[in-house]
C-alpha atoms as a PDB file:
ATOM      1  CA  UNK A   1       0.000   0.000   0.000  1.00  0.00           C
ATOM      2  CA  UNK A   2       1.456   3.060  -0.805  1.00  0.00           C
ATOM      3  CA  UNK A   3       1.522   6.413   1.788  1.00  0.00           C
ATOM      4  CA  UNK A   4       1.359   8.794  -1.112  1.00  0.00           C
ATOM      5  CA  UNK A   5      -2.302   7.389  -2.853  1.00  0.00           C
ATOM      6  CA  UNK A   6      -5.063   9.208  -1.435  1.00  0.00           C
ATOM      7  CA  UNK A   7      -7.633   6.610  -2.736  1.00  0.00           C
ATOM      8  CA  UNK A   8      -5.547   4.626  -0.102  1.00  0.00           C
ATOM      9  CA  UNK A   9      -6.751   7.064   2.720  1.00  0.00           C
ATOM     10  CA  UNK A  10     -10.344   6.269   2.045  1.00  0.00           C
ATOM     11  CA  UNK A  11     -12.715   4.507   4.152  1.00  0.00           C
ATOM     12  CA  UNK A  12     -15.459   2.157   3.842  1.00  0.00           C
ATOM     13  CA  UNK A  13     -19.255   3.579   3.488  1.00  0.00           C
ATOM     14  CA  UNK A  14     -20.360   4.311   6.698  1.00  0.00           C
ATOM     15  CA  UNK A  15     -24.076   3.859   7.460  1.00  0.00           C
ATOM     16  CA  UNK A  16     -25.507   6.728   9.392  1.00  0.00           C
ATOM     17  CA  UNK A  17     -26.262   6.052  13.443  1.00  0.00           C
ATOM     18  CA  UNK A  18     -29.992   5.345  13.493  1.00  0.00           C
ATOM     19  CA  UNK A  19     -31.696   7.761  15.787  1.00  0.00           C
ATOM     20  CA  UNK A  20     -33.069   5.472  18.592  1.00  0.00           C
ATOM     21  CA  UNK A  21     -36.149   5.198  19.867  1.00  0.00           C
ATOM     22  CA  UNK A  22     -36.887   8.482  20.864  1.00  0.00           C
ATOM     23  CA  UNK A  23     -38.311  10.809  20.407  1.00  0.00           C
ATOM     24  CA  UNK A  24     -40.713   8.827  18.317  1.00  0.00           C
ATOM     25  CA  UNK A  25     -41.739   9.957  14.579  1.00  0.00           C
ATOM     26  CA  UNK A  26     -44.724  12.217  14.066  1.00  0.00           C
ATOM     27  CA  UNK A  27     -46.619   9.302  12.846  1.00  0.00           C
ATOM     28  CA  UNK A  28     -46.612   7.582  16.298  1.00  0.00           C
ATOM     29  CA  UNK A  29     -47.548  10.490  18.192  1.00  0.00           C
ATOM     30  CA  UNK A  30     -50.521  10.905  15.851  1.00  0.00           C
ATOM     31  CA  UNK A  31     -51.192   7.438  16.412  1.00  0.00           C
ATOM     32  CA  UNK A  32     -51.306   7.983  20.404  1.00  0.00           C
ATOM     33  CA  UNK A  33     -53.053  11.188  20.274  1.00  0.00           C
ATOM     34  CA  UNK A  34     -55.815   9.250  18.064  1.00  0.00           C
ATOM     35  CA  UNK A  35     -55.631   6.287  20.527  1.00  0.00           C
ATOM     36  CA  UNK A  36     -56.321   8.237  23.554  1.00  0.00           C
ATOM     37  CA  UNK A  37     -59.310  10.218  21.551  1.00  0.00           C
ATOM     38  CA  UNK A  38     -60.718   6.949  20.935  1.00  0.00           C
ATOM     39  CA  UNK A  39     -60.403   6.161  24.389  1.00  0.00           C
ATOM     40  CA  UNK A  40     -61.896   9.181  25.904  1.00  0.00           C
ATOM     41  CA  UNK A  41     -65.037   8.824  23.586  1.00  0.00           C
ATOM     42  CA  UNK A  42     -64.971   5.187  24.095  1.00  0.00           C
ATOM     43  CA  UNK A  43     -65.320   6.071  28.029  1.00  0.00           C
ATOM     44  CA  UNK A  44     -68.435   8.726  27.162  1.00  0.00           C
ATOM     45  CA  UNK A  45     -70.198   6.666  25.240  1.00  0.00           C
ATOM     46  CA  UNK A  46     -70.272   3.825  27.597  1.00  0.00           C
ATOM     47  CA  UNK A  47     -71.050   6.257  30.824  1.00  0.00           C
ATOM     48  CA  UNK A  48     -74.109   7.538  28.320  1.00  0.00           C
ATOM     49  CA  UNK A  49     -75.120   4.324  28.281  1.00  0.00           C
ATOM     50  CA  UNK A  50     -74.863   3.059  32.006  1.00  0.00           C
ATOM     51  CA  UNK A  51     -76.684   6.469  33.269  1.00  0.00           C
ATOM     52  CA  UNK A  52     -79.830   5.346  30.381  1.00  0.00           C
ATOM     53  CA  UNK A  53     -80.213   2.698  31.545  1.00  0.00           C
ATOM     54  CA  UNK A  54     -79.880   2.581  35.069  1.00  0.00           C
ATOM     55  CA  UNK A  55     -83.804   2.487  35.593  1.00  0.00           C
ATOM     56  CA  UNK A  56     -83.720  -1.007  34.156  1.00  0.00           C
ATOM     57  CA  UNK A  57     -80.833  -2.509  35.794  1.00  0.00           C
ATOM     58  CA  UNK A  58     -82.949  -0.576  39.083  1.00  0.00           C
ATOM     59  CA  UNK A  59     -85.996  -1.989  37.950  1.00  0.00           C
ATOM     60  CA  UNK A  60     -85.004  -6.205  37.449  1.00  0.00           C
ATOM     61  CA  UNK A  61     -82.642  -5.716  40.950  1.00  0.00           C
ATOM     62  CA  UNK A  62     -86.590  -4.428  42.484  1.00  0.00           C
ATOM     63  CA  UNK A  63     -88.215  -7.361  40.460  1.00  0.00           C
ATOM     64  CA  UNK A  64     -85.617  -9.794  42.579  1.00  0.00           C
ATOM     65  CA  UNK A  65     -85.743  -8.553  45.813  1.00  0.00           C
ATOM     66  CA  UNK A  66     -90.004  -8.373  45.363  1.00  0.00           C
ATOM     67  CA  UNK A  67     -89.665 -12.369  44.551  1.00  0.00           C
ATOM     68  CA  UNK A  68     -87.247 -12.821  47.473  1.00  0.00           C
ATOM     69  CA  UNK A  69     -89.889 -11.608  49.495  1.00  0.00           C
ATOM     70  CA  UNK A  70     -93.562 -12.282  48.421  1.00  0.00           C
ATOM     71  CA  UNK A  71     -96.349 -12.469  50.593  1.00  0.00           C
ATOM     72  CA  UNK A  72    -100.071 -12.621  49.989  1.00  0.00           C
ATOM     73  CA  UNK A  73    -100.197  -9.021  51.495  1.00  0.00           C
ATOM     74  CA  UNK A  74    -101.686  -6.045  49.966  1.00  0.00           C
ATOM     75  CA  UNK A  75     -98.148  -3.885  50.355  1.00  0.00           C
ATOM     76  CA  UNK A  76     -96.440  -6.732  48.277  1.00  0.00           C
ATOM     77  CA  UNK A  77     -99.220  -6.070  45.247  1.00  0.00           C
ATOM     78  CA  UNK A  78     -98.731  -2.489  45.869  1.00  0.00           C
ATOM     79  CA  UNK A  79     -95.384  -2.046  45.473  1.00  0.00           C
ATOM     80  CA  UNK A  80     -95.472  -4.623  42.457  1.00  0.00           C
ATOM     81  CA  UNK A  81     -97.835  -2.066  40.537  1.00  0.00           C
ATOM     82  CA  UNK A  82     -95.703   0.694  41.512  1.00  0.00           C
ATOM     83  CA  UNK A  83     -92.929  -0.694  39.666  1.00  0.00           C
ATOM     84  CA  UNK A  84     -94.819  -1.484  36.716  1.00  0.00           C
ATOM     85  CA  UNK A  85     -95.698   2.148  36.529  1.00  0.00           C
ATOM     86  CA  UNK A  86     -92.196   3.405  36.529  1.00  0.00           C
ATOM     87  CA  UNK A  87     -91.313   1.121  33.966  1.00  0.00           C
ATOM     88  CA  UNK A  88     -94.253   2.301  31.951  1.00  0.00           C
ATOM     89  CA  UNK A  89     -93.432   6.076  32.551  1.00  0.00           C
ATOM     90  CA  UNK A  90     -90.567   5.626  30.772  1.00  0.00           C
ATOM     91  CA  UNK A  91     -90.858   2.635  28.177  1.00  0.00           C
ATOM     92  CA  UNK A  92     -94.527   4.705  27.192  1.00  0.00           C
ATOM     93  CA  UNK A  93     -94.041   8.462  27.727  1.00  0.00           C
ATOM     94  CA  UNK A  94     -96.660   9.097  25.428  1.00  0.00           C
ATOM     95  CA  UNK A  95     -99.530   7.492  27.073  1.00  0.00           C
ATOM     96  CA  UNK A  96     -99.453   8.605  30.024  1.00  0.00           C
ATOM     97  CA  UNK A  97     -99.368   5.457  32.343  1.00  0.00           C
ATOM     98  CA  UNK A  98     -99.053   7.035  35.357  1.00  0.00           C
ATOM     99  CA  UNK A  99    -102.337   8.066  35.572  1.00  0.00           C
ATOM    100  CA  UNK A 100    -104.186   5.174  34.706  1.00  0.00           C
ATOM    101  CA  UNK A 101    -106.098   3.090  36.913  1.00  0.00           C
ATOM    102  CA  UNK A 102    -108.329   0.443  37.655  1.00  0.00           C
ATOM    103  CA  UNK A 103    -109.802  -1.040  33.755  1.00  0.00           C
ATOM    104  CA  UNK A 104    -107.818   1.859  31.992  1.00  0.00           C
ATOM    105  CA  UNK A 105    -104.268  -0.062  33.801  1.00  0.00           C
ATOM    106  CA  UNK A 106    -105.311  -3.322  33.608  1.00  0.00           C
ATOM    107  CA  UNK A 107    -106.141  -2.307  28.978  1.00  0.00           C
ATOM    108  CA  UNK A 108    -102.766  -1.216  28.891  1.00  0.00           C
ATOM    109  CA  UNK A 109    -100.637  -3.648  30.457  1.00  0.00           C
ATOM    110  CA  UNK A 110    -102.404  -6.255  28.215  1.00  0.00           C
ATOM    111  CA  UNK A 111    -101.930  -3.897  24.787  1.00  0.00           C
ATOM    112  CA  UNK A 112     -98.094  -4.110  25.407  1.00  0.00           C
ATOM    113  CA  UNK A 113     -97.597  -7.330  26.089  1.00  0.00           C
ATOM    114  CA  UNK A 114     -95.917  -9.659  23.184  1.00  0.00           C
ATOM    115  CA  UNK A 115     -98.566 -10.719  21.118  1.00  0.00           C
ATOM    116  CA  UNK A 116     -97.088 -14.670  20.669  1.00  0.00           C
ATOM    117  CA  UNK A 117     -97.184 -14.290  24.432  1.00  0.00           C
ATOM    118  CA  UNK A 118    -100.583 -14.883  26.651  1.00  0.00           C
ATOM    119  CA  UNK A 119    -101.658 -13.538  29.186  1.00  0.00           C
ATOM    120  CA  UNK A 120    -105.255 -13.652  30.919  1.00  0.00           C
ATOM    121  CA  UNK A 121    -107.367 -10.590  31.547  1.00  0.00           C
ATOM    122  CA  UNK A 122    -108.267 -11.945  34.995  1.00  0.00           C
ATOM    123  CA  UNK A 123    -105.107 -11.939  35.848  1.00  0.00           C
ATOM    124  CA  UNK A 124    -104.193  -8.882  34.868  1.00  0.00           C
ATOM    125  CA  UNK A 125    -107.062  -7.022  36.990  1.00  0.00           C
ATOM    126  CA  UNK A 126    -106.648  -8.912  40.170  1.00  0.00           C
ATOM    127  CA  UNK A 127    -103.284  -7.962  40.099  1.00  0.00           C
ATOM    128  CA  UNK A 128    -104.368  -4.553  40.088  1.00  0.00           C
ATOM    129  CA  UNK A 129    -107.047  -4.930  42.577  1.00  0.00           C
ATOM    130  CA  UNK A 130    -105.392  -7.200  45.247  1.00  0.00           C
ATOM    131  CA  UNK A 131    -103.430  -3.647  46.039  1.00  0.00           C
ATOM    132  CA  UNK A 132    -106.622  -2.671  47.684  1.00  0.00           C
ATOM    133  CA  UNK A 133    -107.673  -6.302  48.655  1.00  0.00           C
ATOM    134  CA  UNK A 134    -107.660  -7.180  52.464  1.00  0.00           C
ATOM    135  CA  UNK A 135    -107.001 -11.038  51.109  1.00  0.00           C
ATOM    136  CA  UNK A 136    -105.738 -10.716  47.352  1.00  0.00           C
ATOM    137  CA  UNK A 137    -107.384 -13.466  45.495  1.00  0.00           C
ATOM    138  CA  UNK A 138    -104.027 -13.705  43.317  1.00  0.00           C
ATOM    139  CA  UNK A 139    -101.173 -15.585  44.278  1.00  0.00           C
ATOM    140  CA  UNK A 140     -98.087 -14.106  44.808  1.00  0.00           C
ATOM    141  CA  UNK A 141     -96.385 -16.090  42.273  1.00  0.00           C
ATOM    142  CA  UNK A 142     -99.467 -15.916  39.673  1.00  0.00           C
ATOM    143  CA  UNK A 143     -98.774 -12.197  40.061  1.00  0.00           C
ATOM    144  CA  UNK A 144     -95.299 -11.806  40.191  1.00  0.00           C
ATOM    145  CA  UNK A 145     -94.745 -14.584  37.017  1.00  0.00           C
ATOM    146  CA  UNK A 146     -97.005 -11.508  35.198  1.00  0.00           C
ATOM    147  CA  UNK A 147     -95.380  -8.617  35.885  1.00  0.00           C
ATOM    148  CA  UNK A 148     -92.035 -10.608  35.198  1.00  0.00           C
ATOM    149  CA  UNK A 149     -93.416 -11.357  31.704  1.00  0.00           C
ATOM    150  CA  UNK A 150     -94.629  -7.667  31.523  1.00  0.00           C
ATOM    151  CA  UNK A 151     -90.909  -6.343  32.495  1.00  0.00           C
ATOM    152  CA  UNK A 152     -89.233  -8.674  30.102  1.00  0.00           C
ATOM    153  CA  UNK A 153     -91.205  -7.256  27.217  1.00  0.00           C
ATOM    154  CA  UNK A 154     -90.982  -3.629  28.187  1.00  0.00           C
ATOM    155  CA  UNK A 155     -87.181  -3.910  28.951  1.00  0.00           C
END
């Protein structure tokens, strides 16, 4: 090798140092910003959902603790009706359940059940008037098997 060539001086191509890990490229940090977004309204959108529908999550946990406890007792009835109002108030805004009583209740909660689905009139209205009943002719079962087929239709 000779001293004096300068083509003897030269070196090998040297590859460039890569640039590590970070910072990362703009690409990635677009990638976690839109990650995060998706996130965040993933989060919303769920809470949304929970706080709609509470009332029915409230409404089956009411259904289980009334067949926990049934009784032939004119409370039991009462508070059975009660909750099939609420549910009504909000599955049929429209029509104004709240204030319907006696034949005008007992229509109603027979027009929205499932048609494949049957369900007998007498039923019905001495579940509605065993509220007032000293001894409710219905049993507690008859009557709570009805509004359970009631709820699962409405919710």
């Amino acid at each position: 090798m000779n001293p004096q060539d300068p083509l003897a001086q030269l070196r090998d191509i040297h590859l460039p140092e890569t640039g590590g890990w970070w910072p990362p490229a703009p690409g990635w940090w677009l990638l976690v910003v839109l990650c995060v977004i998706a996130l965040v309204a993933l989060v919303w959108v769920w809470k949304r959902y929970r706080i709609r529908t509470r009332w029915k999550r409230e409404a089956k946990a009411e259904l289980k603790m009334l067949i926990r406890r049934a009784a032939n007792e004119p409370s039991c009835y009462g508070e059975l009706n009660r909750l099939l109002k609420r549910v009504a108030r909000k599955t049929h805004t429209n029509r104004h359940p709240e204030a319907m009583t006696g034949a005008q209740w007992v229509d109603f909660l027979l027009e929205t059940l499932p048609k494949d689905r049957i369900a007998s009139r007498p039923t019905a209205e001495a579940l509605v008037a065993a509220t007032w009943q000293q001894k409710p002719a219905l049993a507690p079962h008859d009557a709570l098997d009805f509004a359970s087929l009631w709820l699962e239709a409405q919710l």
